[in-house]
Protein backbone atom coordinates (compact mmCIF):
# COMPACT_ATOMS: atom_id res chain seq x y z
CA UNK A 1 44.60 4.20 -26.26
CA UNK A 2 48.43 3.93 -25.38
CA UNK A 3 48.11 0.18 -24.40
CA UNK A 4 48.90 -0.52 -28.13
CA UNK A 5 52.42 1.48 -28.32
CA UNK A 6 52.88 -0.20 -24.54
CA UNK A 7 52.96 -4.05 -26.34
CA UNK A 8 54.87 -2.50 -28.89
CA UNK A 9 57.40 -1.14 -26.69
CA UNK A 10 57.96 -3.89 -24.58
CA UNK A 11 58.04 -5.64 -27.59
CA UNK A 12 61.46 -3.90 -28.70
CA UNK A 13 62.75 -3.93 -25.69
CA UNK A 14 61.90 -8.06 -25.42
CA UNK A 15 63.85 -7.72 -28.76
CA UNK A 16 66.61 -5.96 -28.22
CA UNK A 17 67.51 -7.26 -25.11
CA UNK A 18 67.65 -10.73 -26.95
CA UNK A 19 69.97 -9.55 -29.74
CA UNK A 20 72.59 -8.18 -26.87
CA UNK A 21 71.93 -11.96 -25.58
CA UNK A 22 72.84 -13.42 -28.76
CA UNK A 23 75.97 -11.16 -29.57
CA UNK A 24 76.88 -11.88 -25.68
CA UNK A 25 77.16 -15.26 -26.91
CA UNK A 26 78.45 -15.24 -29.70
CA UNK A 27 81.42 -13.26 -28.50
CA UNK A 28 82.28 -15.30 -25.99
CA UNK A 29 81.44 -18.63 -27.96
CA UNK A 30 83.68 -17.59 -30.77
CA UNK A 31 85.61 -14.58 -30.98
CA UNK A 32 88.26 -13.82 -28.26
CA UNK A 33 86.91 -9.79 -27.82
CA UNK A 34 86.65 -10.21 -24.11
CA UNK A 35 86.44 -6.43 -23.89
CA UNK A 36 83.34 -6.07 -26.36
CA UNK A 37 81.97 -9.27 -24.30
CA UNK A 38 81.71 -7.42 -21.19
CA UNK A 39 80.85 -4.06 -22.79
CA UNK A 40 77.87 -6.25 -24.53
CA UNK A 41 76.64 -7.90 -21.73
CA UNK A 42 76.40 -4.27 -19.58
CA UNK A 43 74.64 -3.29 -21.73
CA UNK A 44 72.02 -6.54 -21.82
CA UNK A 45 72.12 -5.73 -18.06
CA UNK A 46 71.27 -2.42 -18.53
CA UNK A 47 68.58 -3.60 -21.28
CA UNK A 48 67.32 -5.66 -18.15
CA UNK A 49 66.87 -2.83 -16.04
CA UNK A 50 65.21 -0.88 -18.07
CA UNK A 51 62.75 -3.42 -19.38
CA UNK A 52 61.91 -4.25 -14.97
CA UNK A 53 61.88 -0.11 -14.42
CA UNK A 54 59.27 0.29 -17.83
CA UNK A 55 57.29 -2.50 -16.41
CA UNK A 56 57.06 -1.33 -12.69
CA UNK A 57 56.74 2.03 -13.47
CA UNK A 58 53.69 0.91 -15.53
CA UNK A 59 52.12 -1.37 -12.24
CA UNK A 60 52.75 1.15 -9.71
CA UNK A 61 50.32 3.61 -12.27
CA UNK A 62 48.01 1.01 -12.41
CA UNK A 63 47.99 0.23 -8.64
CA UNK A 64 47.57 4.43 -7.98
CA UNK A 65 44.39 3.90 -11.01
CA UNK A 66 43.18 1.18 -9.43
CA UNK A 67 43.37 2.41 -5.73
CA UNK A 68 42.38 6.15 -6.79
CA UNK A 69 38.90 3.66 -7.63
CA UNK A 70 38.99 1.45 -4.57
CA UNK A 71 38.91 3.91 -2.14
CA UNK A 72 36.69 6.74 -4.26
CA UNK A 73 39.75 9.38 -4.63
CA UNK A 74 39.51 10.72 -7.71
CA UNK A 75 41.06 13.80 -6.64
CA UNK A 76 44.48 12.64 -7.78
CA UNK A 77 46.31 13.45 -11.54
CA UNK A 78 48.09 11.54 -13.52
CA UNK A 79 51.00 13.54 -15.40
CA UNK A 80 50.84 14.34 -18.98
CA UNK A 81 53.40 16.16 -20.92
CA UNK A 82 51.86 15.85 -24.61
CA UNK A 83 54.72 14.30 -25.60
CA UNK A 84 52.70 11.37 -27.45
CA UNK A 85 54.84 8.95 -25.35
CA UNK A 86 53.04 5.35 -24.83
CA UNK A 87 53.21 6.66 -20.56
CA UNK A 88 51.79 9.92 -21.51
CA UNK A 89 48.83 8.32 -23.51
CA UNK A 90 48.18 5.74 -20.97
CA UNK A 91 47.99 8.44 -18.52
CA UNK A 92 45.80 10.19 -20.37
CA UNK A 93 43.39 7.18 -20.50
CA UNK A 94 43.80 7.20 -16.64
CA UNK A 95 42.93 10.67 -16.31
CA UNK A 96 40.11 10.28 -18.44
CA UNK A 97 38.25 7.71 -16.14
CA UNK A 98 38.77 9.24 -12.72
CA UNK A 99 37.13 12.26 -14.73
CA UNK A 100 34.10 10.03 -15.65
CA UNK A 101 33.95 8.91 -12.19
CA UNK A 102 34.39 12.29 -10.64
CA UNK A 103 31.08 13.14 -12.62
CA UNK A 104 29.46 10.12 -11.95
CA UNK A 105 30.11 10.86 -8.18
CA UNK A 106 29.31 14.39 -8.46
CA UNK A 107 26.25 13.48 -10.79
CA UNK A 108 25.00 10.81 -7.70
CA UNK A 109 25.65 13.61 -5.03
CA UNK A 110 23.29 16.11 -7.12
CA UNK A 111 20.71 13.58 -6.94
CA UNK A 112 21.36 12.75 -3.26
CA UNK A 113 21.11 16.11 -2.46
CA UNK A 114 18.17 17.27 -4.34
CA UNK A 115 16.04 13.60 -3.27
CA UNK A 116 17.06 14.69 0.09
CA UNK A 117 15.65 18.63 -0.45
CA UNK A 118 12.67 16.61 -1.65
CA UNK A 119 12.00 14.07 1.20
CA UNK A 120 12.69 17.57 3.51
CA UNK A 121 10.10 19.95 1.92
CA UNK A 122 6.91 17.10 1.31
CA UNK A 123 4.50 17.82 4.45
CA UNK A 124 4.19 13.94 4.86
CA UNK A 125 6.72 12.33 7.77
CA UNK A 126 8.90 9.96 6.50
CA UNK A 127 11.17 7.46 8.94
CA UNK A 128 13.30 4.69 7.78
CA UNK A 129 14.94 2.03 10.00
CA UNK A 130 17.05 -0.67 9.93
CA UNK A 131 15.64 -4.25 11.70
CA UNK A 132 17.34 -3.47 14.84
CA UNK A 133 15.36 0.01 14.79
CA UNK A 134 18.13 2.25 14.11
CA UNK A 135 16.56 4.92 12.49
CA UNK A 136 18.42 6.12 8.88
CA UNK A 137 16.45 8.78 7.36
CA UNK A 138 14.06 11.39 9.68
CA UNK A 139 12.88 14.43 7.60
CA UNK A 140 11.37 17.61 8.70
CA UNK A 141 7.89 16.50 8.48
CA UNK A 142 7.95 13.43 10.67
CA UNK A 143 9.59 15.49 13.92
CA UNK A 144 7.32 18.26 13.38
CA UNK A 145 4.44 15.94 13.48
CA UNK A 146 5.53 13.79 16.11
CA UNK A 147 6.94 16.82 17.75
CA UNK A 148 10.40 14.97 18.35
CA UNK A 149 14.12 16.82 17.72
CA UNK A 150 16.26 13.74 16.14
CA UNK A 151 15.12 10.07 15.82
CA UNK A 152 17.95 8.15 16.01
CA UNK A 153 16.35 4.88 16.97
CA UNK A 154 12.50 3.18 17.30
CA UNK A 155 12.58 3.59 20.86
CA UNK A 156 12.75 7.38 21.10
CA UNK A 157 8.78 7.27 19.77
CA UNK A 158 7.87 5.01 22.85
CA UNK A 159 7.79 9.05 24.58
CA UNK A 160 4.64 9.89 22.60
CA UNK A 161 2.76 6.32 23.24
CA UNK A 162 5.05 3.36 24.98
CA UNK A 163 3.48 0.83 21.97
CA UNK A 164 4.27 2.84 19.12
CA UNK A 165 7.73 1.51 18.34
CA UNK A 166 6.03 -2.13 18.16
CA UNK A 167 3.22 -1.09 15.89
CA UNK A 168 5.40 0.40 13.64
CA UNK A 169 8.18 -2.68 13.48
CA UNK A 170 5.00 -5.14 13.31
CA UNK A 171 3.92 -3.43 10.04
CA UNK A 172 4.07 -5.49 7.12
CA UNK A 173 5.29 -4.47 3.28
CA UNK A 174 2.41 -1.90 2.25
CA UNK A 175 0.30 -2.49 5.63
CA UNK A 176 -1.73 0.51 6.66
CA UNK A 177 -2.80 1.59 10.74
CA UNK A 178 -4.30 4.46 12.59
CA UNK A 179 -2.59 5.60 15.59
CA UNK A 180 -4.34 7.69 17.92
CA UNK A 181 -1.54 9.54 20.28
CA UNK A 182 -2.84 11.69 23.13
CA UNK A 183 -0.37 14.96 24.30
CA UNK A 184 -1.79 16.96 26.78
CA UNK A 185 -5.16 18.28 25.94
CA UNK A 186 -4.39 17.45 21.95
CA UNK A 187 -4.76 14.37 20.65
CA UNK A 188 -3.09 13.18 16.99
CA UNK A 189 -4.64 10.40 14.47
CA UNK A 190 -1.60 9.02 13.10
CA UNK A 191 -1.98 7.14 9.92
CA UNK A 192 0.93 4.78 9.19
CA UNK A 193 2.12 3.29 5.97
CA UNK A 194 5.02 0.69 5.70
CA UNK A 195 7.39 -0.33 2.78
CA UNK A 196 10.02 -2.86 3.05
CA UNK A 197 13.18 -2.57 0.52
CA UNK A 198 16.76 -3.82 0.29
CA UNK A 199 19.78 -1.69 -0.48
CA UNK A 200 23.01 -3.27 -0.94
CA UNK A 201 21.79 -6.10 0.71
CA UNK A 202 20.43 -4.31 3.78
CA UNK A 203 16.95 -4.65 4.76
CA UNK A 204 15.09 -0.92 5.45
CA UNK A 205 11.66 -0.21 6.24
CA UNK A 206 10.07 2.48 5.36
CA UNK A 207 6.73 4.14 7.16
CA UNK A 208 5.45 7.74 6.16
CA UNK A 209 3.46 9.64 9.04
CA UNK A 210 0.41 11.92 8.03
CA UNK A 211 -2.05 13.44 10.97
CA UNK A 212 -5.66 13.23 9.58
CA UNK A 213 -7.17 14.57 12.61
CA UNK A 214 -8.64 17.32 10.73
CA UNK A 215 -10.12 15.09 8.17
CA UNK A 216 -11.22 12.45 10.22
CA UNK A 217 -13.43 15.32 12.47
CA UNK A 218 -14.87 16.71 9.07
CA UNK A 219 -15.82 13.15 7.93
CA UNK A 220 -17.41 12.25 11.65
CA UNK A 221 -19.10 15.75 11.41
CA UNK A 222 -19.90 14.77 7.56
CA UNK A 223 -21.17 10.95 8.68
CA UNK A 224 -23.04 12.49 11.70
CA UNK A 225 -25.17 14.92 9.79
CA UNK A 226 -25.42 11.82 6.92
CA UNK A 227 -26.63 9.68 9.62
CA UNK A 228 -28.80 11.98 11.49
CA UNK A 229 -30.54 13.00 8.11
CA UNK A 230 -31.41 8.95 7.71
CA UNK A 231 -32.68 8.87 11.18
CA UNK A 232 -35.06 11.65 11.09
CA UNK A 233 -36.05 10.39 8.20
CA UNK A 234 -36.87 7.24 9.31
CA UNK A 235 -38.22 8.35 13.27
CA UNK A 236 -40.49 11.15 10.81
CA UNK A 237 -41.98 8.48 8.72
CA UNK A 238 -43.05 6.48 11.84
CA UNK A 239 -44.04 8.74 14.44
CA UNK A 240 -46.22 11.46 12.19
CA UNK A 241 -49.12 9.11 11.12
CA UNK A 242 -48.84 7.81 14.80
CA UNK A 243 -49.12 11.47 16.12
CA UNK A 244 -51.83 11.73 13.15
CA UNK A 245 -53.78 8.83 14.36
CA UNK A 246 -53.82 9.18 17.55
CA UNK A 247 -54.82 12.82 17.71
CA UNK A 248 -57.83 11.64 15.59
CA UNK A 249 -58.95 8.68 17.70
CA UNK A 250 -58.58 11.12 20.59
CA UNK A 251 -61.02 14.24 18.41
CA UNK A 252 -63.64 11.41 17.66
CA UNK A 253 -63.38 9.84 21.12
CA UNK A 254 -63.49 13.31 22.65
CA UNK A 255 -66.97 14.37 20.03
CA UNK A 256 -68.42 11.05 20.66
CA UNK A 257 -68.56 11.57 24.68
CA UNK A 258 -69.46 15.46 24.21
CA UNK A 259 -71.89 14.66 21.84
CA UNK A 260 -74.13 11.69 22.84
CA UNK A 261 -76.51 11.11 25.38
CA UNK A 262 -74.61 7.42 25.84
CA UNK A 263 -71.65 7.84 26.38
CA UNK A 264 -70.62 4.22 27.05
CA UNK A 265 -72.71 3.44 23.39
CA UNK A 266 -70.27 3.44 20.41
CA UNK A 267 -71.42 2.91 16.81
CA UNK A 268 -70.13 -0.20 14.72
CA UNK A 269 -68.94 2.19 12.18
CA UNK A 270 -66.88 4.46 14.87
CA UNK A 271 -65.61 1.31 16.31
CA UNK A 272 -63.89 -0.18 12.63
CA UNK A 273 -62.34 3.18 12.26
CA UNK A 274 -60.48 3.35 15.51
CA UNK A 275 -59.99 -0.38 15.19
CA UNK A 276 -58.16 0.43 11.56
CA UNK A 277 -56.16 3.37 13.27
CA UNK A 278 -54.76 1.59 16.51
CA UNK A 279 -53.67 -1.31 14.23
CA UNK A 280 -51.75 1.14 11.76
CA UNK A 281 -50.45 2.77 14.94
CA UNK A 282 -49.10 -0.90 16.34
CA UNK A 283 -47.39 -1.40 13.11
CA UNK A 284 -45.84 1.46 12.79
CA UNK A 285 -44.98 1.45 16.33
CA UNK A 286 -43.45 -2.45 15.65
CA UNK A 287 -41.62 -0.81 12.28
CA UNK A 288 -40.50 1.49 14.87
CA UNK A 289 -38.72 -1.24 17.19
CA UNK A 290 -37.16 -2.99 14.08
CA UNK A 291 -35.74 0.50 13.29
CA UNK A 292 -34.24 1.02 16.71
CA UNK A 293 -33.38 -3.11 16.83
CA UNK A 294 -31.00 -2.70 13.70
CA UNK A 295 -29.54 0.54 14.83
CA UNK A 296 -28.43 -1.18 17.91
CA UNK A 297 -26.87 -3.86 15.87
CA UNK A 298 -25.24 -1.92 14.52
CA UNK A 299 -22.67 -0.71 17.30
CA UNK A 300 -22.73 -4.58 18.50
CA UNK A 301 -20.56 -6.09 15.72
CA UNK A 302 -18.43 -8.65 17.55
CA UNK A 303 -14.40 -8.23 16.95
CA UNK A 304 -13.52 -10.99 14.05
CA UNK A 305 -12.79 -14.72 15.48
CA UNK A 306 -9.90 -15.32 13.12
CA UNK A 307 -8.92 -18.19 11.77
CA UNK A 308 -7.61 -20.05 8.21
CA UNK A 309 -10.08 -21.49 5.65
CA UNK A 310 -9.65 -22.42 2.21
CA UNK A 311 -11.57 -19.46 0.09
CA UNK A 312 -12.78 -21.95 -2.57
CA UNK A 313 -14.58 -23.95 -0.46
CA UNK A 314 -16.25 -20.91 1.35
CA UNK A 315 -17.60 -19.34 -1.87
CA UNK A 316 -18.95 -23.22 -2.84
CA UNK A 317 -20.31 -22.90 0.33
CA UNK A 318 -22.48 -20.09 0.02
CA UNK A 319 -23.46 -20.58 -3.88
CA UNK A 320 -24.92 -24.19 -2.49
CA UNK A 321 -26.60 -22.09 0.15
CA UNK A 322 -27.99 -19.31 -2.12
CA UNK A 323 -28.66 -21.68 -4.65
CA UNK A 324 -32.57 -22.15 -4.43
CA UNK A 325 -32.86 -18.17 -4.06
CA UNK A 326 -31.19 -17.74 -7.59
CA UNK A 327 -33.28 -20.29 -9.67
CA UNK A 328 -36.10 -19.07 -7.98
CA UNK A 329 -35.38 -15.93 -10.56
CA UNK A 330 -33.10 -17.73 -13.24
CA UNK A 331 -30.06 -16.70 -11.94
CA UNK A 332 -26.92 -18.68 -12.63
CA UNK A 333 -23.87 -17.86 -10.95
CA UNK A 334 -19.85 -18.89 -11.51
CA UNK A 335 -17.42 -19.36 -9.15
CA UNK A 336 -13.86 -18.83 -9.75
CA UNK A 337 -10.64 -19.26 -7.81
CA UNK A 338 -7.09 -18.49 -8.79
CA UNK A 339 -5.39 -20.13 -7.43
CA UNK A 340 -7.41 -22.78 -5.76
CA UNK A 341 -4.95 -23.01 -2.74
CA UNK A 342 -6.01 -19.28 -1.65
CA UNK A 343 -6.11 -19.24 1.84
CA UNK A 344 -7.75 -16.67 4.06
CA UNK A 345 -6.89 -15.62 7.50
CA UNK A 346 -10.24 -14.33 8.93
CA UNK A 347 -13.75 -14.98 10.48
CA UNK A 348 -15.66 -17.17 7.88
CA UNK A 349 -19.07 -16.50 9.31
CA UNK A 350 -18.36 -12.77 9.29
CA UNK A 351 -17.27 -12.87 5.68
CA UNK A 352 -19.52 -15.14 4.99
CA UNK A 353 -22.42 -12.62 5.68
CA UNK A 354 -20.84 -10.01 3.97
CA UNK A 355 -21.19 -11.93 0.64
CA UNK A 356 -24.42 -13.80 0.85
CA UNK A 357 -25.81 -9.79 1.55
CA UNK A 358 -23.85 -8.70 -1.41
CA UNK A 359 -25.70 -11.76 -3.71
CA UNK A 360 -28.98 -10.82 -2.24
CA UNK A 361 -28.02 -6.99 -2.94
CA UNK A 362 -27.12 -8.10 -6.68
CA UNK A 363 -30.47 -10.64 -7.00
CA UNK A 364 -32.46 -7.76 -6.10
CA UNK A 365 -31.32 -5.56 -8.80
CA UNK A 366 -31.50 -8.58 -11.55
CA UNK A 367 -35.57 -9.25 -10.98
CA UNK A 368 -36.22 -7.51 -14.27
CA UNK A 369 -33.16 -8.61 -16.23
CA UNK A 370 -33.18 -11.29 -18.93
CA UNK A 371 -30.38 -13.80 -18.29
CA UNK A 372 -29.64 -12.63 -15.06
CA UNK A 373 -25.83 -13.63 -13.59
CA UNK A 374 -23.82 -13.73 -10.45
CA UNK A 375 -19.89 -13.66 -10.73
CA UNK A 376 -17.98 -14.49 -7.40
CA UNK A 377 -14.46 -14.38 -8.08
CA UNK A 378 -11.24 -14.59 -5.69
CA UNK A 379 -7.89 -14.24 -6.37
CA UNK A 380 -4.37 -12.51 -5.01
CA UNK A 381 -2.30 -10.00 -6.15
CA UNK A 382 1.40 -9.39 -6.45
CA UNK A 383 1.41 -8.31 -3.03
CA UNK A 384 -0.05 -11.61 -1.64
CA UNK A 385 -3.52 -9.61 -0.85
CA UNK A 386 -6.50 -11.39 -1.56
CA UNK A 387 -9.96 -9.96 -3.10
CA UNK A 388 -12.96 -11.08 -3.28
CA UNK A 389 -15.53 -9.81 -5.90
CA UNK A 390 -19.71 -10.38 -6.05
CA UNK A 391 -20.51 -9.00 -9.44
CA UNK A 392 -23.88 -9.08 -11.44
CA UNK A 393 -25.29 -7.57 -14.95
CA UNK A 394 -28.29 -6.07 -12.51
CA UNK A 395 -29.80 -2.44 -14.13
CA UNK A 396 -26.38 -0.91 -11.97
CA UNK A 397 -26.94 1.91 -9.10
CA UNK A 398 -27.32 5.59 -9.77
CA UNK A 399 -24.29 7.50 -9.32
CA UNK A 400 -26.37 9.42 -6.17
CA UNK A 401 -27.02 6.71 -5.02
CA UNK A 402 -23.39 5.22 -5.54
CA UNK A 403 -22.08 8.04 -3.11
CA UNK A 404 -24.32 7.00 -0.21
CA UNK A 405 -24.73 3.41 -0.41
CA UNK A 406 -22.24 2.64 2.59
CA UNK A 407 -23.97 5.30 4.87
CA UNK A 408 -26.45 3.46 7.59
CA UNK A 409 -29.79 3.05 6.67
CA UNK A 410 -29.44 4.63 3.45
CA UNK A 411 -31.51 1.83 1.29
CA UNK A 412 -32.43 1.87 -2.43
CA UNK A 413 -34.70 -1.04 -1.74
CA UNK A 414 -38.60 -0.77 -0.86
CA UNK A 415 -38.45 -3.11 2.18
CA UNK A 416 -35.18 -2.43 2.79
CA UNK A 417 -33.77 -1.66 6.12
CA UNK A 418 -30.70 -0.41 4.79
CA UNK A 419 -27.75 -1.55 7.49
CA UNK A 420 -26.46 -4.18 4.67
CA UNK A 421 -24.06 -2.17 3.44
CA UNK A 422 -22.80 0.06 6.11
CA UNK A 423 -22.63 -3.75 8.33
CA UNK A 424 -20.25 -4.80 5.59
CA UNK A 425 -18.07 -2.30 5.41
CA UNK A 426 -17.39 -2.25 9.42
CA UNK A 427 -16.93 -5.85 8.96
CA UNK A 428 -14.19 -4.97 6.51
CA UNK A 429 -12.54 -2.61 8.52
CA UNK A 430 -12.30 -4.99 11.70
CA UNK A 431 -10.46 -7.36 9.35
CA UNK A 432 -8.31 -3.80 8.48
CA UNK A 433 -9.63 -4.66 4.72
CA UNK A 434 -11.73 -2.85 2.60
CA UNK A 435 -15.10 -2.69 0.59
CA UNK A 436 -15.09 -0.73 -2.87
CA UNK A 437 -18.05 -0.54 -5.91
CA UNK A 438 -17.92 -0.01 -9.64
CA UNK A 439 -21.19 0.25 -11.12
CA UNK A 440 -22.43 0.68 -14.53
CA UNK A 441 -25.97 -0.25 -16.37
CA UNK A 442 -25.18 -3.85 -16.69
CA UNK A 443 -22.48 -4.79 -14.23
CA UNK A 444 -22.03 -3.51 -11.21
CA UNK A 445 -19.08 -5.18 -9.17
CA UNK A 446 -18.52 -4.95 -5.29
CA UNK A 447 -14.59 -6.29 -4.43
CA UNK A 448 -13.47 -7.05 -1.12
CA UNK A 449 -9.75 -6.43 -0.01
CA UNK A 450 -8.08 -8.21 2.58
């Protein structure tokens, strides 16, 4: 660099301009050359001059360096003529900066640019919006799905539904919610996503837009035709040996009056056998009613009572509860908490149920294990969510069986009605959590996420 021949210069300067000093002096102190004096001391002044003009030629370069920076012009030049001057090789130094930053700049405006070709081509909407809900970033996908021209703030979406803009701002960092928007004769099943960042210390949140309408009718169709499957199943298995039955009590009735001279006399024998076929008939007619009972239950689940418990002492709770059940088989069972302060913001008696059917669930698969074992763990993650896992080293579920376990009435179990698990889940859901299973020969782990 030329800051090195700069000291040096100023340096001689410094120097010579003190030697004209001292000769001023001297000449004046003790010689009588008034002449050479004044010629001496022009030329200290002159020294002077050129020492303040080297200097502030050398601070006005810096102060066009450092404002070329401030203000992000690094269009301008500084002047080199290859001399090898100590000016010329600062300059160069100069120059060579502002041409880092020009690339930097240009580097950062490639990646702008090709981020924002990006966010532009993906087929998922994308909005981000500052806390007072001016909207930053709109791309393509988001006003072609909302069927908007440009977003500029929060409010504009109160056109498709007037609560949208709330449900969006009320989303929390990685929150999740389904939107169903009605336009015309269409209707659109919005499913929201939110993430919260900073950027130069501006808060932004972020929530993608994708319509699943399409998916969600091919699931209904796919859960229909799962559940309709279940209930034939079930309504065959019922009303064929009453249809069996009956048609035979009717045939021996029927042959009885055509072919006795009694009528009204009815052997003993007769008598047992349409006593043994109305009673199968009544309990397959009562299996019948349970059926239909826990179908209805099913669309009756009650929206979640919310309120804040202590996790740890809900999980003691139930293992003092399902206590007797286990050593009835041997089972023991740990409970653990981390932290122990985890707090959860929901309806205990609905979660509650939830687990106590996942421990019965896990009891039943551990009757023919040695050492059987129950694992209820809770914890939270970096996100502040909180799970909840029943786990057991049962013989594990079948991965057919895996696939279908949630579906209503689907039951792996002899008695078994088979609305456990399907209950569960919609319990989940109403606290907009989740209900996921791992299974293996040996453990099989059910975790819910709140």
């Amino acid at each position: 660099m030329g800051f090195k021949d700069f000291r040096v210069l100023v340096f001689i300067r410094i120097l010579v301009l003190a030697m004209t000093i001292g000769i001023c002096a001297y000449l004046i102190l003790d010689t009588e050359y008034y002449a050479t004096f004044i010629a001496a001391l022009f030329f200290a002044v002159v020294q002077i001059g050129l020492l303040v003009n080297f200097l502030d030629k050398t601070n006005k370069d810096i102060a066009k360096f450092l404002n070329s920076i401030r203000f992000d012009d690094f269009s301008y030049s500084f002047p080199d003529d290859h001399s090898g001057s100590s000016y010329n090789k600062l300059n160069r130094e100069f120059n060579s900066v502002l041409s880092k930053f020009r690339d930097i700049r240009a580097e950062k405006e490639a990646q702008y640019h090709y981020l924002k070709t990006v966010i532009q081509h993906i087929g998922v909407g994308l909005i981000s919006f500052m806390p007072n809900g001016d909207v930053q970033l709109s791309n393509g996908a988001a006003k072609r799905i909302l069927r908007l021209g440009n977003i500029r703030n929060l409010q504009d979406l109160s056109s498709l539904d007037p609560d949208l803009p709330e449900r969006i701002e009320l989303l929390e960092n990685g929150e999740t919610d389904l939107v169903k928007i009605h336009r015309g004769s269409s209707e659109l099943q919005l499913a929201l996503q939110a993430t919260v960042f900073k950027l130069r210390k501006e808060e932004f949140k972020l929530v993608s837009f994708q319509n699943i309408q399409s998916e969600l009718e091919e699931k209904e169709m796919e859960a229909w035709q799962n559940l309709i499957r279940v209930l034939t199943h079930e309504i065959m298995n019922s009303v064929t040996p009453i249809s069996s039955l009956a048609s035979t009590i009717d045939n021996a009735i029927l042959g009885h009056i055509e072919g006795s001279n009694d009528p009204q006399y009815v052997e003993s024998e007769d008598l047992e056998d349409i006593h043994m076929a109305v009673s199968t008939i009544r309990k397959r007619s009562e299996s019948l009613i349970k059926f239909v009972s826990d179908f209805r239950n099913m669309t009756r689940v009650p929206m979640p009572n919310k309120s804040l418990f202590r996790v740890g002492e809900m999980l003691d709770h139930i293992y003092q509860l399902m206590k007797p059940e286990m050593e009835k088989i041997g089972c023991n069972c740990e409970v653990s908490v981390e932290p122990d302060s985890i707090q959860l913001h929901a309806d205990r008696e609905q979660i509650e149920q939830v687990i106590i059917n996942l421990i019965k669930n896990a009891q039943y698969a551990m009757v023919e294990v040695n050492n059987p074992k129950i694992i209820l763990k809770a914890w939270v993650d970096s996100n502040s969510r909180v799970f909840i896992s029943v786990e057991d080293n049962g013989l594990g579920i079948e991965k057919e069986a895996l696939e279908r376990i949630f579906i209503p009435f689907y039951t792996t179990k002899k008695t078994g009605s088979g609305i456990g698990l399907s209950l569960s889940r919609q319990i989940m859901r109403l606290h907009k959590g989740n209900i996921n299973v791992v299974s293996e020969p040996g453990n099989t782990r059910f975790t819910l996420k709140f």
